[in-house]
C-alpha atoms as a PDB file:
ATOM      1  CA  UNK A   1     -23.281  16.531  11.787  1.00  0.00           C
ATOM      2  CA  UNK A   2     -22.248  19.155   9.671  1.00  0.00           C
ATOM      3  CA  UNK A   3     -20.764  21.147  12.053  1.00  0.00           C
ATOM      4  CA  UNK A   4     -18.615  18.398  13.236  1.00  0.00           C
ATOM      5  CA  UNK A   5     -17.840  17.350   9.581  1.00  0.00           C
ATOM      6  CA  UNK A   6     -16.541  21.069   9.062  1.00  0.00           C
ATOM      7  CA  UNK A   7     -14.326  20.783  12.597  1.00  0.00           C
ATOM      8  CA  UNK A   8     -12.880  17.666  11.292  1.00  0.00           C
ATOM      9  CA  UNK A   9     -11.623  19.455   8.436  1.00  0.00           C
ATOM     10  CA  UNK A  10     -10.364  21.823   9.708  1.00  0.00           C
ATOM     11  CA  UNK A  11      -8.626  20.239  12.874  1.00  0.00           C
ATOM     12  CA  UNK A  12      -7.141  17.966   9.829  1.00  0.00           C
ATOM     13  CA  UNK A  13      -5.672  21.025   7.604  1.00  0.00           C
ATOM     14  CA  UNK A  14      -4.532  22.763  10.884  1.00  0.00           C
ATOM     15  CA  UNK A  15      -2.533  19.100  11.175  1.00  0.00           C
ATOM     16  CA  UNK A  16      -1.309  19.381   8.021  1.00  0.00           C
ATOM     17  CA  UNK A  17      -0.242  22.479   8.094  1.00  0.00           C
ATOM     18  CA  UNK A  18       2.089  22.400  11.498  1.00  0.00           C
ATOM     19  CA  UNK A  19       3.572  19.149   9.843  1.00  0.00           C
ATOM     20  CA  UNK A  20       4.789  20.399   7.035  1.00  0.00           C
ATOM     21  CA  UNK A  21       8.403  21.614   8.759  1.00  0.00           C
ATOM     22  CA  UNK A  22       8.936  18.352   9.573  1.00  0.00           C
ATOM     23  CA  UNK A  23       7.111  15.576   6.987  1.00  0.00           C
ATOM     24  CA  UNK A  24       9.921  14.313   3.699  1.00  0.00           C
ATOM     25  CA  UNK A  25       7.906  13.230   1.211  1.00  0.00           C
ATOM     26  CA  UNK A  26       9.907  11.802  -1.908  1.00  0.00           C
ATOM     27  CA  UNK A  27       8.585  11.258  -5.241  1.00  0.00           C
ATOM     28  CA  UNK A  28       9.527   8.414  -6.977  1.00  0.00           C
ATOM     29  CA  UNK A  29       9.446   9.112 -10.799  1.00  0.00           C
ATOM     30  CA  UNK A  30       7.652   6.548 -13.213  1.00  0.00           C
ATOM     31  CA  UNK A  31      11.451   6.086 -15.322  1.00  0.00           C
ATOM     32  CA  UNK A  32      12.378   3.910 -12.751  1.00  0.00           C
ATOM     33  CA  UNK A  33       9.289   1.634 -13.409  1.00  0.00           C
ATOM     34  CA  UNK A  34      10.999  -1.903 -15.384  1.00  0.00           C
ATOM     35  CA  UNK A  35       8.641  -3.159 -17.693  1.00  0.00           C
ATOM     36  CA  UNK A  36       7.797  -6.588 -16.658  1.00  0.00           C
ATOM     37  CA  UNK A  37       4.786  -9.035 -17.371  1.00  0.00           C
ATOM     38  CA  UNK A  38       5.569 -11.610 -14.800  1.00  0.00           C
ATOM     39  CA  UNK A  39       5.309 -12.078 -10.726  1.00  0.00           C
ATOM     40  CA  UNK A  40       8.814 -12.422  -8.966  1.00  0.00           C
ATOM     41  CA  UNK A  41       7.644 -16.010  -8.308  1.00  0.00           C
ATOM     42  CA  UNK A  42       4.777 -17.879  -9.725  1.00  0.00           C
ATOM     43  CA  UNK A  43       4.808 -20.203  -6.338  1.00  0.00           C
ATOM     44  CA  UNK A  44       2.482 -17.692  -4.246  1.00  0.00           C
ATOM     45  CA  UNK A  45       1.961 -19.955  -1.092  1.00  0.00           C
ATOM     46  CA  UNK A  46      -0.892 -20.218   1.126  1.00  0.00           C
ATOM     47  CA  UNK A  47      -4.300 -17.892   1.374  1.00  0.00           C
ATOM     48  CA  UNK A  48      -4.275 -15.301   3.947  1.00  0.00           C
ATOM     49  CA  UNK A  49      -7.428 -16.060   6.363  1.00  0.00           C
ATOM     50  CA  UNK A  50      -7.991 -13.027   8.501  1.00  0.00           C
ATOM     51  CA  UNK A  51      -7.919 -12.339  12.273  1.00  0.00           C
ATOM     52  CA  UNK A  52      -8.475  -8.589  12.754  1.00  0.00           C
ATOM     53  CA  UNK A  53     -10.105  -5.559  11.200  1.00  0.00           C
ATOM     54  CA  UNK A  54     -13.880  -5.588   9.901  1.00  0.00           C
ATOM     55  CA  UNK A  55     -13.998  -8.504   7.548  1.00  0.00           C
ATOM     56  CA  UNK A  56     -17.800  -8.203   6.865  1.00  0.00           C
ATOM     57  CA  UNK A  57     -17.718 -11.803   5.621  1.00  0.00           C
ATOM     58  CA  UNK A  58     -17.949 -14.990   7.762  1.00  0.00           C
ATOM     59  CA  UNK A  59     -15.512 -16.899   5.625  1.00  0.00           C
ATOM     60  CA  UNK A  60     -11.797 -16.917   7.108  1.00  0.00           C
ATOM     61  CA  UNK A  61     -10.415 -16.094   3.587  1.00  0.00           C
ATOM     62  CA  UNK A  62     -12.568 -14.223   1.458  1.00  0.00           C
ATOM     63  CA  UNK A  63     -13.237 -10.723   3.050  1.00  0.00           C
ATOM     64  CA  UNK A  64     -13.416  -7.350   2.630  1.00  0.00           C
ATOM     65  CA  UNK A  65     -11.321  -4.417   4.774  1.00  0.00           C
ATOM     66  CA  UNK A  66      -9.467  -7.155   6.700  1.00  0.00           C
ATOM     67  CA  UNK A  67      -6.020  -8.199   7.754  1.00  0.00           C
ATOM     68  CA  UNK A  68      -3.815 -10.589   9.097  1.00  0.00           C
ATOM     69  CA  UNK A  69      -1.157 -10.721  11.858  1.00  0.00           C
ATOM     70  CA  UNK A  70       1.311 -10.367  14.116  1.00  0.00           C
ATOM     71  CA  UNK A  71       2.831 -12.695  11.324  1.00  0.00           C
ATOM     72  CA  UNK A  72       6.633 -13.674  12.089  1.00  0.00           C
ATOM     73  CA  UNK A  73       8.941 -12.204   9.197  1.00  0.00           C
ATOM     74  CA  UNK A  74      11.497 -15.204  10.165  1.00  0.00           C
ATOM     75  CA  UNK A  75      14.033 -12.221  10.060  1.00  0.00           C
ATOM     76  CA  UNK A  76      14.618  -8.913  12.031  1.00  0.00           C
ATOM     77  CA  UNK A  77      13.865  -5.856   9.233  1.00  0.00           C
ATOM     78  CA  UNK A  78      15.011  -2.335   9.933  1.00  0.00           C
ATOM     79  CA  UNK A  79      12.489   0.418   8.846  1.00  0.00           C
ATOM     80  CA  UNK A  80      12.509   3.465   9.381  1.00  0.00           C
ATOM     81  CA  UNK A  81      15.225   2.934  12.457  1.00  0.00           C
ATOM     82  CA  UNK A  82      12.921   0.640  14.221  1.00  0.00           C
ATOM     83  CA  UNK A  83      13.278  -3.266  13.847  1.00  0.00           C
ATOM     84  CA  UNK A  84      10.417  -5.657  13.546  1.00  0.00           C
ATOM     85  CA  UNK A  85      10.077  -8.887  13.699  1.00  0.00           C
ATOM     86  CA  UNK A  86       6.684  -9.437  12.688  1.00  0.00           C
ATOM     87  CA  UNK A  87       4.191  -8.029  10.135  1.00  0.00           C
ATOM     88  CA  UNK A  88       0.618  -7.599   9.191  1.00  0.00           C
ATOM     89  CA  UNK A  89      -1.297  -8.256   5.723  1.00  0.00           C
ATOM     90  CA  UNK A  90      -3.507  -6.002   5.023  1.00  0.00           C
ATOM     91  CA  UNK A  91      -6.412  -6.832   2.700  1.00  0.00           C
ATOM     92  CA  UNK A  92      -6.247  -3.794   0.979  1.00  0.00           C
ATOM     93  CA  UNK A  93      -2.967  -4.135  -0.763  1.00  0.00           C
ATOM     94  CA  UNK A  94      -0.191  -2.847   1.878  1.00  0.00           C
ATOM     95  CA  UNK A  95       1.397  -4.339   4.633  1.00  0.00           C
ATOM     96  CA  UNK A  96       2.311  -2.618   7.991  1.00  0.00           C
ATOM     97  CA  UNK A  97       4.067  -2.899  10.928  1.00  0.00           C
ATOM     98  CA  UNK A  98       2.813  -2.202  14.640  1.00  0.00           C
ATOM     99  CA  UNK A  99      -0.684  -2.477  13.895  1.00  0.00           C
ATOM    100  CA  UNK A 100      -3.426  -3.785  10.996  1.00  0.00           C
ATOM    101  CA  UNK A 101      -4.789  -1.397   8.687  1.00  0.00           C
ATOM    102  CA  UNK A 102      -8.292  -1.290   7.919  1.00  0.00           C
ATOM    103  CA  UNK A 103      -8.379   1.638   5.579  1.00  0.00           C
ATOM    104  CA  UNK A 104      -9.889   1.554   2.228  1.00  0.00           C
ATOM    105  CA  UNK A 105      -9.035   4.669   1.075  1.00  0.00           C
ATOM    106  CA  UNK A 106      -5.788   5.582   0.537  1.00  0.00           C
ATOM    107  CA  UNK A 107      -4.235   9.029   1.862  1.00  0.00           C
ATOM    108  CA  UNK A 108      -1.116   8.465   0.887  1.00  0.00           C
ATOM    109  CA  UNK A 109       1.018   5.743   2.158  1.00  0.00           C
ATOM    110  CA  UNK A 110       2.639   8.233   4.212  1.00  0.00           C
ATOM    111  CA  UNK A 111      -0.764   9.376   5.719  1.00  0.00           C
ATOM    112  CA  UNK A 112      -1.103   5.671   7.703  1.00  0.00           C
ATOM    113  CA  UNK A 113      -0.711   5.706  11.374  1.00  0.00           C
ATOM    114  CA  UNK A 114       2.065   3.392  11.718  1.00  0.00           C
ATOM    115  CA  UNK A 115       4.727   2.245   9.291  1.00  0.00           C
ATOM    116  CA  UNK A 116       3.576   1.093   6.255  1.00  0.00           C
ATOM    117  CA  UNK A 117       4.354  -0.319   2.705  1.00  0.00           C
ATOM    118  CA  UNK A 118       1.955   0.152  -0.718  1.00  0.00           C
ATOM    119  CA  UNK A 119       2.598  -1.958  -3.784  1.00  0.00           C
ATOM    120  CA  UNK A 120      -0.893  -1.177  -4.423  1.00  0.00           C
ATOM    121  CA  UNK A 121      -3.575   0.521  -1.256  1.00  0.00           C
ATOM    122  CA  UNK A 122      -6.583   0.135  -2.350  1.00  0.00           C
ATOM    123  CA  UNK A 123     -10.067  -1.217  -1.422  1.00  0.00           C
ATOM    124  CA  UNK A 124      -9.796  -4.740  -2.371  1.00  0.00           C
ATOM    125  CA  UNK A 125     -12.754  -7.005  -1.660  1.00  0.00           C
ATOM    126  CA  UNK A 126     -12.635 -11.060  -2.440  1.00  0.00           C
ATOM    127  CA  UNK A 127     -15.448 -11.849  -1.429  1.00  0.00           C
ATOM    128  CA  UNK A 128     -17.162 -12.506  -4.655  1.00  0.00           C
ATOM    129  CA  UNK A 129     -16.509 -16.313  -5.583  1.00  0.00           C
ATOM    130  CA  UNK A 130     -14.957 -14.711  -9.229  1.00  0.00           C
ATOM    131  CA  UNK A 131     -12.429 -12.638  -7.090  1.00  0.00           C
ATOM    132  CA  UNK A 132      -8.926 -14.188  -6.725  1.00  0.00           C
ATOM    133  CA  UNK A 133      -7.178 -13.966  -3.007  1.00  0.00           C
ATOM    134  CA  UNK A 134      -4.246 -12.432  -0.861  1.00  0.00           C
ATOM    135  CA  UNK A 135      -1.230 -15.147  -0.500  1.00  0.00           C
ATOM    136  CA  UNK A 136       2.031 -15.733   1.546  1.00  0.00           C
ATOM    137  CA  UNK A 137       4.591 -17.385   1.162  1.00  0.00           C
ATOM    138  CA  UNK A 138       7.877 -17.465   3.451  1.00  0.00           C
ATOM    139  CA  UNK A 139      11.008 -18.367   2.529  1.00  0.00           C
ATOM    140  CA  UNK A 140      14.426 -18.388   4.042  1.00  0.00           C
ATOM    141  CA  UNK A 141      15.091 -14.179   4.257  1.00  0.00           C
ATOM    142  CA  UNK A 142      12.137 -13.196   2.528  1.00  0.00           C
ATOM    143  CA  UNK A 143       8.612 -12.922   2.459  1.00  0.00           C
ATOM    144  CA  UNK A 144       6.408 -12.192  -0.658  1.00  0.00           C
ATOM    145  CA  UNK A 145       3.046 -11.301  -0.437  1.00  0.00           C
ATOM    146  CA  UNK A 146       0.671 -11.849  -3.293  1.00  0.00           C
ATOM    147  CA  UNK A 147      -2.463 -10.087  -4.178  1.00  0.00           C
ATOM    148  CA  UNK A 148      -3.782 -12.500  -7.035  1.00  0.00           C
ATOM    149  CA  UNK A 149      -6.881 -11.620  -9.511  1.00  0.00           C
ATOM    150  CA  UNK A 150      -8.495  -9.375  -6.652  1.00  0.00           C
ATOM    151  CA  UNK A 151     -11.729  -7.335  -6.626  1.00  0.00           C
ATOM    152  CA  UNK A 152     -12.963  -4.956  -5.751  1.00  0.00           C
ATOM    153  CA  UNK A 153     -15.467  -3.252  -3.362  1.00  0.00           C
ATOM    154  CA  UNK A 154     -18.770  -3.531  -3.378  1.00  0.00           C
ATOM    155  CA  UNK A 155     -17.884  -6.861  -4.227  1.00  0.00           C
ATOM    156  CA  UNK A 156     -16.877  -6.756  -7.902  1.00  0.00           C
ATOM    157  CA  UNK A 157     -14.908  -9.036  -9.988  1.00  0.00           C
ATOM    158  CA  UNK A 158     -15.660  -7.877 -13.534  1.00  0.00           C
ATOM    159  CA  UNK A 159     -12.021  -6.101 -13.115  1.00  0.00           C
ATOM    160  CA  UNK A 160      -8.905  -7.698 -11.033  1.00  0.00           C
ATOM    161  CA  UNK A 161      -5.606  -6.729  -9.555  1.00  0.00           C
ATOM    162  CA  UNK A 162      -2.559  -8.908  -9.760  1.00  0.00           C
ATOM    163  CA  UNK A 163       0.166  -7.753  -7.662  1.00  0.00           C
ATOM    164  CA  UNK A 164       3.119  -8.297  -5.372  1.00  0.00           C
ATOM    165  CA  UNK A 165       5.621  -7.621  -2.790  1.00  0.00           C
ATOM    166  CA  UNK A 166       8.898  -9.574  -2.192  1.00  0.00           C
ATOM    167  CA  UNK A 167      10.431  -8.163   1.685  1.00  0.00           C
ATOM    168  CA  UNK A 168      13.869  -9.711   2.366  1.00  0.00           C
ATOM    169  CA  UNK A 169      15.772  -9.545   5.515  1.00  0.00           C
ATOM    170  CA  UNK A 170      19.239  -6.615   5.388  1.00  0.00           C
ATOM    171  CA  UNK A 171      21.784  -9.938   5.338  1.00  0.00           C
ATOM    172  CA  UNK A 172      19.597 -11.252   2.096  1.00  0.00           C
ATOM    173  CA  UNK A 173      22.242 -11.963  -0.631  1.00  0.00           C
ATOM    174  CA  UNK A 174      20.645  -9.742  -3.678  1.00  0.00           C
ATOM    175  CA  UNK A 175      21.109 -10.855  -6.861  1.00  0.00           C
ATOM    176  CA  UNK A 176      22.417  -8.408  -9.296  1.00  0.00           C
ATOM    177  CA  UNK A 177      19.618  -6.147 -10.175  1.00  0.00           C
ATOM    178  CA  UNK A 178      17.344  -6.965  -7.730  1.00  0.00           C
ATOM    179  CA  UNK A 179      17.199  -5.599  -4.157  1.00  0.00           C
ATOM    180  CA  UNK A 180      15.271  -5.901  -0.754  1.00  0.00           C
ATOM    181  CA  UNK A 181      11.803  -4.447  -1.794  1.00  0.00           C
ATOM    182  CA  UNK A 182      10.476  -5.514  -4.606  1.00  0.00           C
ATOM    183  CA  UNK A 183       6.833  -4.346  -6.538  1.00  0.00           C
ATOM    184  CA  UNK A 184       5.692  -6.319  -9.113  1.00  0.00           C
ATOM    185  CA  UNK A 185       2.589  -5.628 -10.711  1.00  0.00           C
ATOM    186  CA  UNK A 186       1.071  -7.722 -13.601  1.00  0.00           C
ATOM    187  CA  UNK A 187      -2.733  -6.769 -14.817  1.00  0.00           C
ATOM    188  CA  UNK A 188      -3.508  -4.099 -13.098  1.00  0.00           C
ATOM    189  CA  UNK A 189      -7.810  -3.613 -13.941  1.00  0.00           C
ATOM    190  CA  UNK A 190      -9.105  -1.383 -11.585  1.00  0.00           C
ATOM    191  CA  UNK A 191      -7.611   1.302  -9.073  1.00  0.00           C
ATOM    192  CA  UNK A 192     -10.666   2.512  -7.263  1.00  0.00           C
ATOM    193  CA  UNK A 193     -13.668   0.625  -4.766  1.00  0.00           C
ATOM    194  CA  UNK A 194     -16.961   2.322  -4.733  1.00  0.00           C
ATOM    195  CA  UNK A 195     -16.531   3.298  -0.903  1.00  0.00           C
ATOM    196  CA  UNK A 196     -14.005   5.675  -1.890  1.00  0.00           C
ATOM    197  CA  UNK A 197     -15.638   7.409  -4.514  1.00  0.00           C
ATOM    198  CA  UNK A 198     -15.400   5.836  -7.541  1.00  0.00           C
ATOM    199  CA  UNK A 199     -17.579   3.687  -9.908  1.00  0.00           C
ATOM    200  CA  UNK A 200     -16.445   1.014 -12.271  1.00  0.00           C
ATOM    201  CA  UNK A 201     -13.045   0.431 -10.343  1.00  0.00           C
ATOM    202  CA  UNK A 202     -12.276   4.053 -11.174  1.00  0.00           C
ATOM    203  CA  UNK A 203     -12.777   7.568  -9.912  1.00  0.00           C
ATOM    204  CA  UNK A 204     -12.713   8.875  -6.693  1.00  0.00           C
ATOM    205  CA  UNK A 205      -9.221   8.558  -4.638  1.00  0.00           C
ATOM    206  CA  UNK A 206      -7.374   5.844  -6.726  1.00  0.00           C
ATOM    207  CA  UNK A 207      -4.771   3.865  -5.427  1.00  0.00           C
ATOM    208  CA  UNK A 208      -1.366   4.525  -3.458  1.00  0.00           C
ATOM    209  CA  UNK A 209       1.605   3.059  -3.782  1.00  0.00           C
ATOM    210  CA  UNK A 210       5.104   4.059  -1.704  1.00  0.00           C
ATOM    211  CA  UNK A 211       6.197   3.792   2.157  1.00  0.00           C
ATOM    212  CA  UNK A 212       5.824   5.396   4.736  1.00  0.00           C
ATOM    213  CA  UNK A 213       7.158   5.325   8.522  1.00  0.00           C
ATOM    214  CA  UNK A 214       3.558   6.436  10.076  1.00  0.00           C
ATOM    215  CA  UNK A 215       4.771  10.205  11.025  1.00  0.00           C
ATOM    216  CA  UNK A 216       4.305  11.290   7.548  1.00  0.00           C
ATOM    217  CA  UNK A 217       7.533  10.577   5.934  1.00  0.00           C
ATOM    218  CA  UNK A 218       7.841   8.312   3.030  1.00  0.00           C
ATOM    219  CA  UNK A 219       8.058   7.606  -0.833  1.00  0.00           C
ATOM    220  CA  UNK A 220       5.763   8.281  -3.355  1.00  0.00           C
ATOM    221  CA  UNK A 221       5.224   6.679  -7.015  1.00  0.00           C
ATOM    222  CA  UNK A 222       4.852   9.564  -9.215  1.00  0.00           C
ATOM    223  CA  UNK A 223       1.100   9.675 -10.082  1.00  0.00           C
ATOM    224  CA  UNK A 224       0.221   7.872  -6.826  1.00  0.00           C
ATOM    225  CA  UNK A 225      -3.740   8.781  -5.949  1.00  0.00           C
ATOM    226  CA  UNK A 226      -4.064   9.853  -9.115  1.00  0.00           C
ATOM    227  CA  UNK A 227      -6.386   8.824 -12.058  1.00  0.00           C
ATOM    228  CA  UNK A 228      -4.348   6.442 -14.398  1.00  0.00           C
ATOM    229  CA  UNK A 229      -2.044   4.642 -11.357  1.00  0.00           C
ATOM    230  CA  UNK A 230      -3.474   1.449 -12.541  1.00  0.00           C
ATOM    231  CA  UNK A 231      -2.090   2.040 -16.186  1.00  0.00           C
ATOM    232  CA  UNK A 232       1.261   3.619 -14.683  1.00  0.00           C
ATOM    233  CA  UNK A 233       2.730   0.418 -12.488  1.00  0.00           C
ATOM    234  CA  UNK A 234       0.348  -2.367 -15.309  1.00  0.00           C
ATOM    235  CA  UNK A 235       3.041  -4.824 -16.133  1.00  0.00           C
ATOM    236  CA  UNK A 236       6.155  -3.051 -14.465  1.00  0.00           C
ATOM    237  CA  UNK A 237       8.429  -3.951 -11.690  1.00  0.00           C
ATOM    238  CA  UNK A 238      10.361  -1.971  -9.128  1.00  0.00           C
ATOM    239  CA  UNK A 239      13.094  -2.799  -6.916  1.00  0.00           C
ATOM    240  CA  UNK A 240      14.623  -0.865  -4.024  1.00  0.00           C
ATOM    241  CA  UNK A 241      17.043  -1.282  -1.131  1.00  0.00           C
ATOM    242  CA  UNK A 242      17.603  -0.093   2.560  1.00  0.00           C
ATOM    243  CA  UNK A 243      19.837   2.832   3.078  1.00  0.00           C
ATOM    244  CA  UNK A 244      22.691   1.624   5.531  1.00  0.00           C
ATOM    245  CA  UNK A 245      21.621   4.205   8.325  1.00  0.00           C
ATOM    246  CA  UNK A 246      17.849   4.767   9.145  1.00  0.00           C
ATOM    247  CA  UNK A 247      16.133   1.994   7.435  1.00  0.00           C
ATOM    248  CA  UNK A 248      14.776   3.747   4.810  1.00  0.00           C
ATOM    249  CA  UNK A 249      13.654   2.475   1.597  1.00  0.00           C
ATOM    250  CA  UNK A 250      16.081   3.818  -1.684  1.00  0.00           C
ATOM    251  CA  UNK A 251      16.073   3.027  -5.192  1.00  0.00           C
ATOM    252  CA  UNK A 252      18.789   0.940  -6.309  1.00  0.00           C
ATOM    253  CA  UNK A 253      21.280   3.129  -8.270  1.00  0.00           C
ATOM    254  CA  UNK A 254      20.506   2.690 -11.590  1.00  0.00           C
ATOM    255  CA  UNK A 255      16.578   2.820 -10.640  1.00  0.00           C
ATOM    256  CA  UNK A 256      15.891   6.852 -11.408  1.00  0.00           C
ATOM    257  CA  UNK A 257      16.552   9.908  -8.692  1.00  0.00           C
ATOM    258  CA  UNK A 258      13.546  10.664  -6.678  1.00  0.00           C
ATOM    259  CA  UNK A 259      12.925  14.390  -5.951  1.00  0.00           C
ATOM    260  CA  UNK A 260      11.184  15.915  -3.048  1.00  0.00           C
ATOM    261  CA  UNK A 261       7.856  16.778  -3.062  1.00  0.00           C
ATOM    262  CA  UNK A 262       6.582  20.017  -1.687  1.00  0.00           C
ATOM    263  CA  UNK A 263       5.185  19.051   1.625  1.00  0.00           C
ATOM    264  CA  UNK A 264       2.511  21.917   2.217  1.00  0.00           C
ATOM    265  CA  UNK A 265       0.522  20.637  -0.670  1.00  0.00           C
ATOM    266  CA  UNK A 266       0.723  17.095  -0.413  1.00  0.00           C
ATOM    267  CA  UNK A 267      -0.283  16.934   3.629  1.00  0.00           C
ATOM    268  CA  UNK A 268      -2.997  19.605   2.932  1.00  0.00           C
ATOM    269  CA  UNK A 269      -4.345  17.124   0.631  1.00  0.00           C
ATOM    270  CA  UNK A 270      -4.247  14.308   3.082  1.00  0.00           C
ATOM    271  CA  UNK A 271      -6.333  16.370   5.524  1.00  0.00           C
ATOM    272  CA  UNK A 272      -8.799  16.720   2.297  1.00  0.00           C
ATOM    273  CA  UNK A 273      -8.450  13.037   1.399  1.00  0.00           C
ATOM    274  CA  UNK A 274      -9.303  12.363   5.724  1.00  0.00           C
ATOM    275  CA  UNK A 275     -12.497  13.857   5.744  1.00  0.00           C
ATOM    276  CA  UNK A 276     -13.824  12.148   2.837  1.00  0.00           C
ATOM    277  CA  UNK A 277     -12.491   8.885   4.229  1.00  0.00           C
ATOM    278  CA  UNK A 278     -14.680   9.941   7.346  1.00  0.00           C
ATOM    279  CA  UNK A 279     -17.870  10.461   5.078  1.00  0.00           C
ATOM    280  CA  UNK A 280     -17.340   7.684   2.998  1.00  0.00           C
ATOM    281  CA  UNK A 281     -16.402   5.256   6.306  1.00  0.00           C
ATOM    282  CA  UNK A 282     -20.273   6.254   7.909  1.00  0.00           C
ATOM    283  CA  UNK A 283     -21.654   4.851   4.848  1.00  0.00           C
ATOM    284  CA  UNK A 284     -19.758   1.550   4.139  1.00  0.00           C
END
């Protein structure tokens, strides 16, 4: 086993490594955060119940590391040059497109194997009755997705999560400083599930939050899998558009200027981040 452990490793820096030529990683500075103590929209729709992943719960709504979908967007969104029609909720605070996520540990929303988006990636768990639930509503051009007074894992509600994403359609008309994306984060109580090596809701590999187009490209929130990200987005807001060619997320102009991030680093860390995923995964 620990030969194999130490191949895995390696196999995943060697990854890293050849990527970096290619991967754009931006960094999305915390200036652009808005403060904000409020949800987008207090109307949060119906409870997610699960179809896919590894639920470990019998209960279609309450679970832990599961998700939800193909779910119809009601719109065609370009990301990333591709356009989708449908959507999956993931459990663990992202959404995707392609395929459900099961990860509980974060790697950085660019790390995901398909195309992705993080208001908060983390291991939330609702199974305990004190845990609040995922919610989705669907309106005309949009969805929102709502992560409501969430645990998390091993099945811990003495801290909760409230956050959400708003994902409109490109022909959405925008209000005036607002945009297509929208993060909206409200008490933000914990940022890390024991599975991924922390204790308490913290330690270990804390959240992620950003996109990322599953070929390791993407944005980054300054700070993001860092100790602190639950204190950095608490009570903040972000908005960001679509750029007119390639789908990819941007901040709206008056929203900060991201900066690149130095790729070698960052991927070599997601190769780091992989293998104690791997570890962590054989004992969940």
């Amino acid at each position: 086993m620990k030969k194999l452990l130490m191949s895995f490793l390696f196999l995943l820096l060697g990854v890293a490594i050849a990527s970096t030529a290619s991967a754009d990683v931006i960094v999305i500075p915390q200036s652009a955060l808005i403060p904000s103590t409020t949800y987008y929209t207090d109307i949060l729709g119906d409870p997610v119940a699960w179809n896919g992943g590894s639920p470990r719960s019998s209960d279609p709504i309450r679970n832990d590391d599961a998700f939800s979908g193909p779910i119809n967007l009601g719109f065609s969104l370009n990301f990333y040059g591709n356009d989708y029609t449908t959507f999956f909720a993931n459990n663990n605070g992202n959404v995707s497109f392609g395929n459900g996520i099961s990860a509980y540990t974060p790697s950085g929303p660019q790390g995901a194997p398909q195309p992705i988006i993080s208001p908060f990636f983390a291991d939330v768990d609702t199974r305990n009755s004190e845990s609040g639930l995922m919610y989705l509503r669907s309106d005309p051009g949009q969805i929102i997705v709502t992560w409501d007074r969430v645990g998390y894992y091993n099945s811990h509600a003495d801290k909760l999560d409230s956050f959400q994403l708003v994902l409109r359609s490109s022909d959405y008309a925008v209000p005036a400083g607002e945009g297509q994306i929208g993060f909206f984060w409200r008490t933000i109580g914990w940022e890390t599930g024991d599975a991924s090596g922390g204790s308490g809701g913290f330690g270990g590999t804390p959240a992620a939050v950003g996109f990322g187009d599953g070929l390791s490209n993407g944005f980054i929130l300054q700070g993001s899998t860092q100790a602190g990200i639950s204190r950095v987005v608490q009570n903040h807001r972000l908005w960001f558009n679509f750029s007119a060619e390639g789908g990819e997320p941007e901040l709206p102009p008056d929203g900060g200027t991201p900066v690149p991030e130095p790729a070698t680093l960052l991927l070599m860390g997601i190769g780091l981040v992989g293998m104690g995923s791997l570890s962590r995964f054989m004992l969940k």
